[in-house]
Protein backbone atom coordinates (compact mmCIF):
# COMPACT_ATOMS: atom_id res chain seq x y z
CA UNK A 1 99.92 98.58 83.21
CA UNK A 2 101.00 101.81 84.70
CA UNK A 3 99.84 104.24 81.42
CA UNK A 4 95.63 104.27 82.76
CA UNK A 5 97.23 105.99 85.70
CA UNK A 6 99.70 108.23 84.33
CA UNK A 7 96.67 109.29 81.65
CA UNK A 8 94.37 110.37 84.98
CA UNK A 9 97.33 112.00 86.41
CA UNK A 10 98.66 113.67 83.44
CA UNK A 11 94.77 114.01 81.88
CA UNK A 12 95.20 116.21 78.61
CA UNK A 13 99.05 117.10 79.07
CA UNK A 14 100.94 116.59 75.71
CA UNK A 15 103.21 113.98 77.22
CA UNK A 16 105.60 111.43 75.35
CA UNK A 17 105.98 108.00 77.07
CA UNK A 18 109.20 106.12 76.20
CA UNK A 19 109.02 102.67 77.87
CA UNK A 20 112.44 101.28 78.77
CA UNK A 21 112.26 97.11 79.66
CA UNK A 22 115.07 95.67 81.59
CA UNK A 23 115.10 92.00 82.41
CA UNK A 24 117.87 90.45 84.27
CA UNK A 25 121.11 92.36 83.62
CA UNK A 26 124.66 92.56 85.27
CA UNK A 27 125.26 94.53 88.04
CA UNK A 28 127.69 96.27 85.49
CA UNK A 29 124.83 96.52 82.46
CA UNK A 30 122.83 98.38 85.31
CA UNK A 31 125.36 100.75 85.66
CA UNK A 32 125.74 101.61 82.06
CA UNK A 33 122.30 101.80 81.63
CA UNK A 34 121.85 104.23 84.53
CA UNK A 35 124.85 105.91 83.26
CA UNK A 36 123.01 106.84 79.73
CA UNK A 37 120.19 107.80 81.41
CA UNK A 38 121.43 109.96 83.58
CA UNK A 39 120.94 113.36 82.14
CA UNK A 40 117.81 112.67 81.64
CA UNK A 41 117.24 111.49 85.20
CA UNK A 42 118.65 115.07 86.27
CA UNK A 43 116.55 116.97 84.07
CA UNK A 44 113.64 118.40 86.48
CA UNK A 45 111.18 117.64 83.18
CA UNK A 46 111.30 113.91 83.00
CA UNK A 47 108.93 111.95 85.00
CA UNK A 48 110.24 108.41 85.59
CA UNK A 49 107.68 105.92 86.46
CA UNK A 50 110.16 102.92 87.58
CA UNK A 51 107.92 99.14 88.52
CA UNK A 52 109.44 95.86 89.48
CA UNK A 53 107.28 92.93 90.95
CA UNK A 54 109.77 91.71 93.32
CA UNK A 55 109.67 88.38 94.47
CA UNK A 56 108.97 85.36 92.76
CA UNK A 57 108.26 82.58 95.18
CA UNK A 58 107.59 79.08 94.29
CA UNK A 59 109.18 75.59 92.25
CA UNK A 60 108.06 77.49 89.23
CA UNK A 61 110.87 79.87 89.94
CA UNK A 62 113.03 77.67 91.39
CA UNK A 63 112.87 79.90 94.78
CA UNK A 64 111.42 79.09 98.31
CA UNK A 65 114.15 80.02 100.91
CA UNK A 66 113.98 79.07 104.08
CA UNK A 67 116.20 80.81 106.47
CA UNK A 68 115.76 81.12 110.38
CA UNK A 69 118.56 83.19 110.90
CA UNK A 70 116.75 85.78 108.32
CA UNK A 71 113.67 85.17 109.80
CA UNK A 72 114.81 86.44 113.47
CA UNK A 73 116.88 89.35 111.96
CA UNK A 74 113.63 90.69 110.36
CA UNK A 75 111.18 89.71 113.08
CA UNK A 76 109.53 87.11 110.79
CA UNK A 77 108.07 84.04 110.98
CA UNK A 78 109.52 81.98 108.82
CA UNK A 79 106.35 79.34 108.69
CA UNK A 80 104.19 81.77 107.26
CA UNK A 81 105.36 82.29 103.68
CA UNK A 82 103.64 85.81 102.88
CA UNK A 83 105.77 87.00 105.80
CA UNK A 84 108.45 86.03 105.02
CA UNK A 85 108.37 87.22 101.45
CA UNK A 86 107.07 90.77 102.84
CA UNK A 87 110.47 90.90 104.57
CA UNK A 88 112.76 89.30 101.67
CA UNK A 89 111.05 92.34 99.70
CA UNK A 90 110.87 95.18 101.97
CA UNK A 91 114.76 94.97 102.52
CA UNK A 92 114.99 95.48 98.92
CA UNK A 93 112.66 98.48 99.00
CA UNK A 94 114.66 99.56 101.67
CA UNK A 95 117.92 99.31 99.57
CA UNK A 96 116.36 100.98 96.39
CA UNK A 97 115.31 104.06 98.61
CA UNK A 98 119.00 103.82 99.59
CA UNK A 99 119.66 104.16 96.06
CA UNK A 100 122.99 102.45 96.85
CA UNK A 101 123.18 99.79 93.62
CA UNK A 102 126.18 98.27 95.11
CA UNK A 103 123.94 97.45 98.36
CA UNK A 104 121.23 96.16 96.01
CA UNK A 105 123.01 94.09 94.34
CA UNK A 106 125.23 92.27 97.63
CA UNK A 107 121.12 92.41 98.66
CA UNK A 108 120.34 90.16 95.42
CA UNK A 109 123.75 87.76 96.06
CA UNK A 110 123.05 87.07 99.94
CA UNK A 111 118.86 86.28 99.63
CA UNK A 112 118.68 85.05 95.94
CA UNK A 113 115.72 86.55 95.85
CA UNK A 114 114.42 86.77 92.24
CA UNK A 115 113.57 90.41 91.67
């Protein structure tokens, strides 16, 4: 989904993509993934392009909190669903910015939310 954009961006630059998928994994798999990668995440040459689609609200996913005491922490209403997902998912923007995994993941553990 993202290589249209990095094309425009990158337009005739000999560039090699290598795609990396990660589905649900261990706070501890995380780590030794970011641990191999982390040369390469130093190295001022690589371009990481990093995508998640956060929440996933619904029975389908078997996820539709409901949590007042969330709610008035965040300034949310909880009746209005979109809101309250906006929240649930810009705490864990907030947290990858952060770029504190251990936050991330006590994030993940205290909301369930299913990032």
């Amino acid at each position: 989904m993202h290589i249209p954009y990095i094309k425009k961006v990158f337009k005739d630059s000999d560039i090699k993509l290598v795609p990396i998928v990660v589905g649900s994994v261990s706070f501890e798999k995380a780590q030794a993934i970011a641990g191999e990668l982390a040369d390469y995440f130093k190295d001022e040459e690589n371009f990481f392009v990093v995508s998640t689609d956060f929440c996933h609200w619904g029975v389908r996913f078997g996820y539709m909190p409901y949590d007042e005491e969330y709610c008035k922490e965040r300034g949310v209403d909880c009746n209005i669903v979109s809101d309250y997902i906006r929240a649930l998912d810009h705490e864990g923007i907030e947290l990858v910015e952060k770029q504190s995994g251990k936050d991330f993941k006590d994030y993940l553990a205290r909301t369930k939310n299913t990032i």
